[in-house]
Protein backbone atom coordinates (compact mmCIF):
# COMPACT_ATOMS: atom_id res chain seq x y z
CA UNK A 1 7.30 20.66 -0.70
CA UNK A 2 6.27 17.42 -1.63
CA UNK A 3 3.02 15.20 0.16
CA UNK A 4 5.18 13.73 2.77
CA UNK A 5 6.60 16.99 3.91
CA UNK A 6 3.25 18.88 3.97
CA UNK A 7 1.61 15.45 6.02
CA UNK A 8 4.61 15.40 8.05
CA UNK A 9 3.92 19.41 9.04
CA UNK A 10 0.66 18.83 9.57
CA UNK A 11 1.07 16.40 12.09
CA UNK A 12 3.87 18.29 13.95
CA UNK A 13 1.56 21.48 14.33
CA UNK A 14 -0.93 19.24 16.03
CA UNK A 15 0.80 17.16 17.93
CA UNK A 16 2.36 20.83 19.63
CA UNK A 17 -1.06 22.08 19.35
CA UNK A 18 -0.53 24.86 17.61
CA UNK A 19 -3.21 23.69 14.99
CA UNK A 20 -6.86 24.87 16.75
CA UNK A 21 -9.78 22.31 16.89
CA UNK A 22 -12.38 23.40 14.55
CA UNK A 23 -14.79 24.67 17.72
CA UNK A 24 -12.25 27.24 18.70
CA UNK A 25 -11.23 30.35 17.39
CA UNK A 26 -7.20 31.15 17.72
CA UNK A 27 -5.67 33.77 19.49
CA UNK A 28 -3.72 36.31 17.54
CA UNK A 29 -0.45 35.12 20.00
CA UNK A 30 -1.31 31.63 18.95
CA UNK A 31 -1.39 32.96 15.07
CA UNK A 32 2.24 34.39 15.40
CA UNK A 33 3.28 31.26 17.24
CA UNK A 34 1.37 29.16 14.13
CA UNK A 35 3.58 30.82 11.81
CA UNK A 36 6.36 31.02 12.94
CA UNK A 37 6.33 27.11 13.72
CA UNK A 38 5.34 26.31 10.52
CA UNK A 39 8.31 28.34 8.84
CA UNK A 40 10.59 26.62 11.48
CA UNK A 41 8.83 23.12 10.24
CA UNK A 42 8.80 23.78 6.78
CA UNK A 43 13.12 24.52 6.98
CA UNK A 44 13.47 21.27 9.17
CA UNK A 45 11.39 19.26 7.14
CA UNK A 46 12.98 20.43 3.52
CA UNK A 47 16.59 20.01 5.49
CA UNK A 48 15.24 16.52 6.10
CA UNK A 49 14.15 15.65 2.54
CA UNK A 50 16.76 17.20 0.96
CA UNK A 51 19.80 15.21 2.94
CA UNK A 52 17.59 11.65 2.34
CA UNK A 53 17.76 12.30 -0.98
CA UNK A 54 21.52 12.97 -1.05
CA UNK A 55 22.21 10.24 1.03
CA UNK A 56 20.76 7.47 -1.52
CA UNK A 57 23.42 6.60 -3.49
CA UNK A 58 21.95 4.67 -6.76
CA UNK A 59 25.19 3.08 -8.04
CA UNK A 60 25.10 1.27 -4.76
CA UNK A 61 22.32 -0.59 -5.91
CA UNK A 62 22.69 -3.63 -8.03
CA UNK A 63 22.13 -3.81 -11.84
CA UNK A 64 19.12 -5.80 -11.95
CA UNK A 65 17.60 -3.91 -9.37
CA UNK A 66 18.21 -0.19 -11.12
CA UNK A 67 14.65 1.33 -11.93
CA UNK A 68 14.04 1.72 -15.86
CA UNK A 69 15.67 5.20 -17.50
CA UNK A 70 13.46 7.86 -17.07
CA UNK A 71 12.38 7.39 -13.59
CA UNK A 72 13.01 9.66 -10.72
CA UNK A 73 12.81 8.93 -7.08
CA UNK A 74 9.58 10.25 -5.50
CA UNK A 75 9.21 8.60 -2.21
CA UNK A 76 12.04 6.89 0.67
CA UNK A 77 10.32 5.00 3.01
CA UNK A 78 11.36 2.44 5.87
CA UNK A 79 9.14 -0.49 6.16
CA UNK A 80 8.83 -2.16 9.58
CA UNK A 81 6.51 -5.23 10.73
CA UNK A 82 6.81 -9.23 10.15
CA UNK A 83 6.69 -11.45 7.12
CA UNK A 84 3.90 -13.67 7.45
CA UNK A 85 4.49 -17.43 6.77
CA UNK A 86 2.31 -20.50 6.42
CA UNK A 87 3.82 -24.04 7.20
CA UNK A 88 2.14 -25.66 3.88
CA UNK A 89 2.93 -28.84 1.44
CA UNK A 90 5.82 -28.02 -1.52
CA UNK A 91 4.13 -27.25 -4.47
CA UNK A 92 6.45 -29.71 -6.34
CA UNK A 93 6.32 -32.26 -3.83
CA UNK A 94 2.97 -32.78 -1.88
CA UNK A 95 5.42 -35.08 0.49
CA UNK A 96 7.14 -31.99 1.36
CA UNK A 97 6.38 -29.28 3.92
CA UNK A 98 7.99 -25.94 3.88
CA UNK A 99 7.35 -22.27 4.92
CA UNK A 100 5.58 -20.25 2.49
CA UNK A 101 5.11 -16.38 2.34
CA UNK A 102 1.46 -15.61 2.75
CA UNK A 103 1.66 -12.24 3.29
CA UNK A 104 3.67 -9.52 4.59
CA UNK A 105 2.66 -6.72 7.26
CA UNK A 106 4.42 -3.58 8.10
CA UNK A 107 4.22 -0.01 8.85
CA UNK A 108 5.60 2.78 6.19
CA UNK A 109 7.56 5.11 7.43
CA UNK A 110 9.67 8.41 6.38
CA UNK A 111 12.78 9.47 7.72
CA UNK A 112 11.60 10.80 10.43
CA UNK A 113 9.70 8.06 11.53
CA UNK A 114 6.12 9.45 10.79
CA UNK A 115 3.62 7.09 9.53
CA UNK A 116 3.20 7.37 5.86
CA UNK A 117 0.84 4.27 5.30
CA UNK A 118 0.92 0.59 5.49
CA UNK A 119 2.56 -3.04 3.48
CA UNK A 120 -0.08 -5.75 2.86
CA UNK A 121 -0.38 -8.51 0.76
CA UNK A 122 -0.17 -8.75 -3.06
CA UNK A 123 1.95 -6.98 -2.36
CA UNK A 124 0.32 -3.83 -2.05
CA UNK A 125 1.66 -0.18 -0.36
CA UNK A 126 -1.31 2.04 0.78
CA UNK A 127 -0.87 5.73 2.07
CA UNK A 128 -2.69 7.32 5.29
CA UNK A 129 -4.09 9.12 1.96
CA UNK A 130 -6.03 5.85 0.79
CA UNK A 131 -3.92 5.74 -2.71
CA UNK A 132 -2.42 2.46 -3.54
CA UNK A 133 0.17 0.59 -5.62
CA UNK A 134 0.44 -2.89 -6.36
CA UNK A 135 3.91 -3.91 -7.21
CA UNK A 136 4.93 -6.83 -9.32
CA UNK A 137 8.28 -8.58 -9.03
CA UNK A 138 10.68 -8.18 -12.25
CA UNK A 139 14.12 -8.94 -9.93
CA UNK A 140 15.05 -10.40 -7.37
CA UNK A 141 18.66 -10.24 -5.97
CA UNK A 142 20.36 -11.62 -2.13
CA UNK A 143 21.34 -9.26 -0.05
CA UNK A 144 24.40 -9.31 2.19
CA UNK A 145 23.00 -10.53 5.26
CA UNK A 146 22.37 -14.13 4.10
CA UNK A 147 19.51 -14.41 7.13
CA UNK A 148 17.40 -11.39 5.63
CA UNK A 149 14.46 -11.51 2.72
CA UNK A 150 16.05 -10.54 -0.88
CA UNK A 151 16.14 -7.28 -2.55
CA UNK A 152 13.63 -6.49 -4.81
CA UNK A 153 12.94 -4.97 -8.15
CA UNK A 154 8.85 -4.69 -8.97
CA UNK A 155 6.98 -2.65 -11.00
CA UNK A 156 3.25 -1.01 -10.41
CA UNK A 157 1.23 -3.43 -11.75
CA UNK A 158 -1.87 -1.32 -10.69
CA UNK A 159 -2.09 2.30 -8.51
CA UNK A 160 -5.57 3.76 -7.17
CA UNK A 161 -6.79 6.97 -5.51
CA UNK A 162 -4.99 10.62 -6.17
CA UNK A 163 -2.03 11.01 -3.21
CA UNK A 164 1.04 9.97 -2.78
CA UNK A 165 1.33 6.80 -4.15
CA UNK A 166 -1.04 7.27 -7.71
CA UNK A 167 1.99 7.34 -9.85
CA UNK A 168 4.24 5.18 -8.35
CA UNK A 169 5.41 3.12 -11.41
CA UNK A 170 8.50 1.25 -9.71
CA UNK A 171 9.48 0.01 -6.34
CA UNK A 172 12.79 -0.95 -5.08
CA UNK A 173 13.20 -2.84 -1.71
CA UNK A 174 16.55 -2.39 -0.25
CA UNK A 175 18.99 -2.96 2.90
CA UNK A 176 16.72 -5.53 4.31
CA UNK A 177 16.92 -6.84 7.82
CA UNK A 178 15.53 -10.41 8.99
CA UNK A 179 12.43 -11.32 7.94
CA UNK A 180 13.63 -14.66 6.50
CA UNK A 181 11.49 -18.09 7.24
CA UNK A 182 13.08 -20.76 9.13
CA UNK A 183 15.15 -23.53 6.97
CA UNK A 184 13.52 -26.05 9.95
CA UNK A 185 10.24 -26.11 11.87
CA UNK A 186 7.58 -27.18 8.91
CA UNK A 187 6.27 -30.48 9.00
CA UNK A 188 3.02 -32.58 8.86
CA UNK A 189 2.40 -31.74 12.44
CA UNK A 190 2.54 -28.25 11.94
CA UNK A 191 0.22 -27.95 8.24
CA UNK A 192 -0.96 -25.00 8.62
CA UNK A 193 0.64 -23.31 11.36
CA UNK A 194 1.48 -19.10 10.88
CA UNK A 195 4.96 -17.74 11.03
CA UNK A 196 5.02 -14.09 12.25
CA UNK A 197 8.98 -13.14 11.41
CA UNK A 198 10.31 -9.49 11.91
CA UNK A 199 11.88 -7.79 9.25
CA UNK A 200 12.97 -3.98 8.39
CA UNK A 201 13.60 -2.75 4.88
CA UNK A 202 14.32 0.50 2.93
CA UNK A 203 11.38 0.65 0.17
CA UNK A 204 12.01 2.95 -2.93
CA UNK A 205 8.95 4.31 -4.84
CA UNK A 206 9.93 6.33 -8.28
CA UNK A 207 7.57 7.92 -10.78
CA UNK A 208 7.92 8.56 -14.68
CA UNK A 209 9.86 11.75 -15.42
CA UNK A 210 7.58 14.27 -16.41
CA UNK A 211 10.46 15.23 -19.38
CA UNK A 212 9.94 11.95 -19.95
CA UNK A 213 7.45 9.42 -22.25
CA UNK A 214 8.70 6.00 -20.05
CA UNK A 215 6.01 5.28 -18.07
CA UNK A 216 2.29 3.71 -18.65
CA UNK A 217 -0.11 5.51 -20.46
CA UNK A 218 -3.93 5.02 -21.31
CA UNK A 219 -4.70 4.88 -24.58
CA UNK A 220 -7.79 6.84 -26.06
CA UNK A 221 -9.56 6.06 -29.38
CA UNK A 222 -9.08 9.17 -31.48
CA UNK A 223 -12.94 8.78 -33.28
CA UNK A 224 -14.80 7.76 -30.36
CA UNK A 225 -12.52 8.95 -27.07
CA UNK A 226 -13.17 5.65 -25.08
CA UNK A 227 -9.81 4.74 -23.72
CA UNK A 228 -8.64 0.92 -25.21
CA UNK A 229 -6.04 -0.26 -23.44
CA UNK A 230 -2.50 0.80 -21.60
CA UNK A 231 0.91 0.87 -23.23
CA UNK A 232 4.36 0.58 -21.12
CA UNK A 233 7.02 3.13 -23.14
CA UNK A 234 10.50 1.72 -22.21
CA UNK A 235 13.68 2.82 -23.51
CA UNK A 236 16.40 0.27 -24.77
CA UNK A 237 19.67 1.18 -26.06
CA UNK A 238 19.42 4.62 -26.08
CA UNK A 239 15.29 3.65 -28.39
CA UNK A 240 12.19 3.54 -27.36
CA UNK A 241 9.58 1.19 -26.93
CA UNK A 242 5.73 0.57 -26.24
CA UNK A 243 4.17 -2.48 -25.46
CA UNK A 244 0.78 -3.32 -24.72
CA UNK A 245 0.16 -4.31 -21.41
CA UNK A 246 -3.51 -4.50 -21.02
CA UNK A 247 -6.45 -4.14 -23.25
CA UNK A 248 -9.91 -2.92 -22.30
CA UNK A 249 -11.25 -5.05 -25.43
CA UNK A 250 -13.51 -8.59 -23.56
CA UNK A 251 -11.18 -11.95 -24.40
CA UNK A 252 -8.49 -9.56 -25.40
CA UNK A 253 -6.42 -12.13 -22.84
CA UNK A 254 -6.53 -15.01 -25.16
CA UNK A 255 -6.17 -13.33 -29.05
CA UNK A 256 -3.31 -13.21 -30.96
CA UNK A 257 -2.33 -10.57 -33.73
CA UNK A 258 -3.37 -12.39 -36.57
CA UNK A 259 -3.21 -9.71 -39.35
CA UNK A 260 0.42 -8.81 -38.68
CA UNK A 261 2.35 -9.13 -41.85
CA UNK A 262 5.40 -9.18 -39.86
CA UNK A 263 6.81 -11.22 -36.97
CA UNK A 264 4.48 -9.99 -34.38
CA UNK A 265 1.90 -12.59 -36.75
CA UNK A 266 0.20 -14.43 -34.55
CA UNK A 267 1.80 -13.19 -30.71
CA UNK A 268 -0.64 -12.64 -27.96
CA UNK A 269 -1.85 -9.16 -27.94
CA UNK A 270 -0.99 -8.90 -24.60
CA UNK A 271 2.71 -8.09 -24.65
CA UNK A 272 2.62 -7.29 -28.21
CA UNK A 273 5.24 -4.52 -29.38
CA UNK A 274 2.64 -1.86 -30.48
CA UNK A 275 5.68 1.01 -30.44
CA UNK A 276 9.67 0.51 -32.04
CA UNK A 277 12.50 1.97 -32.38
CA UNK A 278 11.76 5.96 -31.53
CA UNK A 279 14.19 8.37 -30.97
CA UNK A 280 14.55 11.71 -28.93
CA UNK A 281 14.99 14.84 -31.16
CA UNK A 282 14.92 17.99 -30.26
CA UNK A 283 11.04 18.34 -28.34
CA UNK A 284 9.86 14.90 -30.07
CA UNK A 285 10.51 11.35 -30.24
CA UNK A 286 10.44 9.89 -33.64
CA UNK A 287 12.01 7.55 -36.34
CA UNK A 288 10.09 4.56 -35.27
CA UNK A 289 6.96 2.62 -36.29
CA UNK A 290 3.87 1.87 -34.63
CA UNK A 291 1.42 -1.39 -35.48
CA UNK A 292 -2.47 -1.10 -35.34
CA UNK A 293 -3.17 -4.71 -34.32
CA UNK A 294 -6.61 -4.90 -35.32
CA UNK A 295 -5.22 -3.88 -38.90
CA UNK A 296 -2.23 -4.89 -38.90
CA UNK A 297 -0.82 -2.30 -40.72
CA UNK A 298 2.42 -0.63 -39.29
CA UNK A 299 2.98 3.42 -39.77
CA UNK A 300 5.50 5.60 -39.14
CA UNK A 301 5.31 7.50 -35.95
CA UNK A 302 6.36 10.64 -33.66
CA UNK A 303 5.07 11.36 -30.19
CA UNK A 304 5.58 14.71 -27.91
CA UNK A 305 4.45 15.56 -24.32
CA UNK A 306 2.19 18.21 -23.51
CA UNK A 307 0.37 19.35 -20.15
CA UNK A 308 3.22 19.06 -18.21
CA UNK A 309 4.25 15.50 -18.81
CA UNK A 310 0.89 14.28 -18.13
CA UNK A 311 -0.60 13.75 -21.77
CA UNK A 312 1.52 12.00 -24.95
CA UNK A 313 0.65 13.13 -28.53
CA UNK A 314 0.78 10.02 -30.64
CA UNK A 315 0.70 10.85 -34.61
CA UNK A 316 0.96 7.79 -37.00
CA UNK A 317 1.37 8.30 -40.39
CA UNK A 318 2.10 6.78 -44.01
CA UNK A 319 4.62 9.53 -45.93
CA UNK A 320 3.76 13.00 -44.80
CA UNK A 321 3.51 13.52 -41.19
CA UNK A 322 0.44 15.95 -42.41
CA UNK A 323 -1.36 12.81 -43.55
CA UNK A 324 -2.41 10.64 -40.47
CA UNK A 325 -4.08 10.35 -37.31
CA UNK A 326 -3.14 11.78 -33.84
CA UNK A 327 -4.06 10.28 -30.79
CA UNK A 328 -3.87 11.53 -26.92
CA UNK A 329 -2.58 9.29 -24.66
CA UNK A 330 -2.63 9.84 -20.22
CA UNK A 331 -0.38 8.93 -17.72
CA UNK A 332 -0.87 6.68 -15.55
């Protein structure tokens, strides 16, 4: 049972009041009723899951809107609340007033209409657990109702805390309803005026497959353990990829890879293709190359999964596979 099912128990047994406060000591009727209502819970609430997830039908989605290979979906939830507008001057043309998104607002919630967490700004999904993602756009595509907000495609930018949403690494949101800013109604008079429009939408949160290296990891230094930076493993045409998509290294932001021999030479760090061109074999992934940009020198690699999916062995080597240095990377 995954963490919305088990929240989504919980709160039925207390709302029925089968769940005791902690000052009182249960009954031994009110234990048989406990149990039986949670294995009466537990079947409706797996039914539940089970025909949501059979329901979502992925080809229905558009192509630049499908979630990366190697992603599975972890979490359906409906989003309901306003998009919050600002009447404000055009960026391109200080002449011109128009309604821009400042934020939007909504309650999370599952199938069932339980409360699973809230929508803020930047923009950012929070769980009744406290964990967080922070989604950045990658698509963008209209929907069929011309009057409602686009579908989205974003990625997790950043995810705190340890529940449901920790490992979120893409969101999708779909089937949206309303929440679209007036064409009209934004002028001088009204600078600064706030827009309060109501909206649904269907919001898709996926996690890396565990069977799976796509994702973003944390590196570690293999001598001294610190973790560096974090790599994004994609797969492309049936390859695989790593880039690096954030360095722990001060006024790593504004370097370039100045020893590369090759045409990484001088790219921004940032972005930089660290891993090309692996391929899956067997238990491994291997074939490919991987650059140490503060070398510059480029070795052959091969990476496996261990722990579950949760750690990625990462050997570079020159020749021999017995001759070079292993790393262990984390998911993020």
């Amino acid at each position: 049972m995954n963490i919305i099912h088990q929240q989504s128990r919980i709160q039925l047994l207390r709302s029925t009041k089968v769940l005791p406060s902690a000052n009182s000591l249960p009954s031994a009727k009110s234990l048989r009723a406990a149990r039986l209502l949670i294995t009466v819970a537990t079947l409706l609430l797996s039914a539940v899951g089970t025909a949501g997830a059979a329901e979502f039908d992925t080809s229905a989605v558009p192509a630049p809107l499908q979630v990366p290979a190697g992603e599975v979906l972890a979490i359906p939830a409906r989003g309901v609340g306003v998009q919050i507008y600002e009447c404000a001057a055009a960026q391109d043309d200080p002449s011109r007033y128009t309604w821009t998104l400042k934020a939007p607002e909504a309650e999370l919630q599952d199938e069932s209409g339980l409360t699973l967490g809230k929508h803020y700004g930047g923009p950012t999904w929070e769980g009744t657990d406290g964990s967080k993602v922070v989604g950045e756009v990658v698509a963008k595509v209209d929907g069929p109702d011309a009057a409602a907000i686009p579908w989205l495609l974003l990625h997790a930018k950043s995810t705190s805390g340890s529940g449901m949403f920790a490992h979120v690494t893409s969101i999708q949101r779909l089937h949206s309803v309303g929440g679209k800013a007036p064409a009209t109604g934004c002028d001088a008079k009204q600078l600064g005026k706030e827009l309060r429009v109501p909206y649904t939408a269907d919001y898709r949160f996926y996690t890396a497959d565990p069977a799976s290296p796509i994702g973003l990891w944390k590196t570690i230094d293999d001598k001294t353990g610190k973790p560096t930076g974090l790599i994004r493993i994609y797969e492309r045409d049936g390859k695989y990829f790593g880039k690096l998509e954030e360095s722990f290294k001060p006024g790593a932001e504004h370097r370039v890879c100045a020893v590369c021999t090759d045409e990484r030479k001088d790219q921004p760090i940032i972005g930089l293709s660290i891993i090309r061109n692996l391929q899956h074999e067997d238990n491994e992934y291997t074939g490919g190359d991987i650059l140490d940009p503060e070398s510059g020198s480029v070795y052959r690699c091969k990476i496996h999964l261990e722990q579950d999916g949760t750690r990625l062995v990462v050997r570079g080597f020159i020749g021999f596979s017995l001759l070079g240095r292993s790393q262990t990377w984390q998911r993020q």
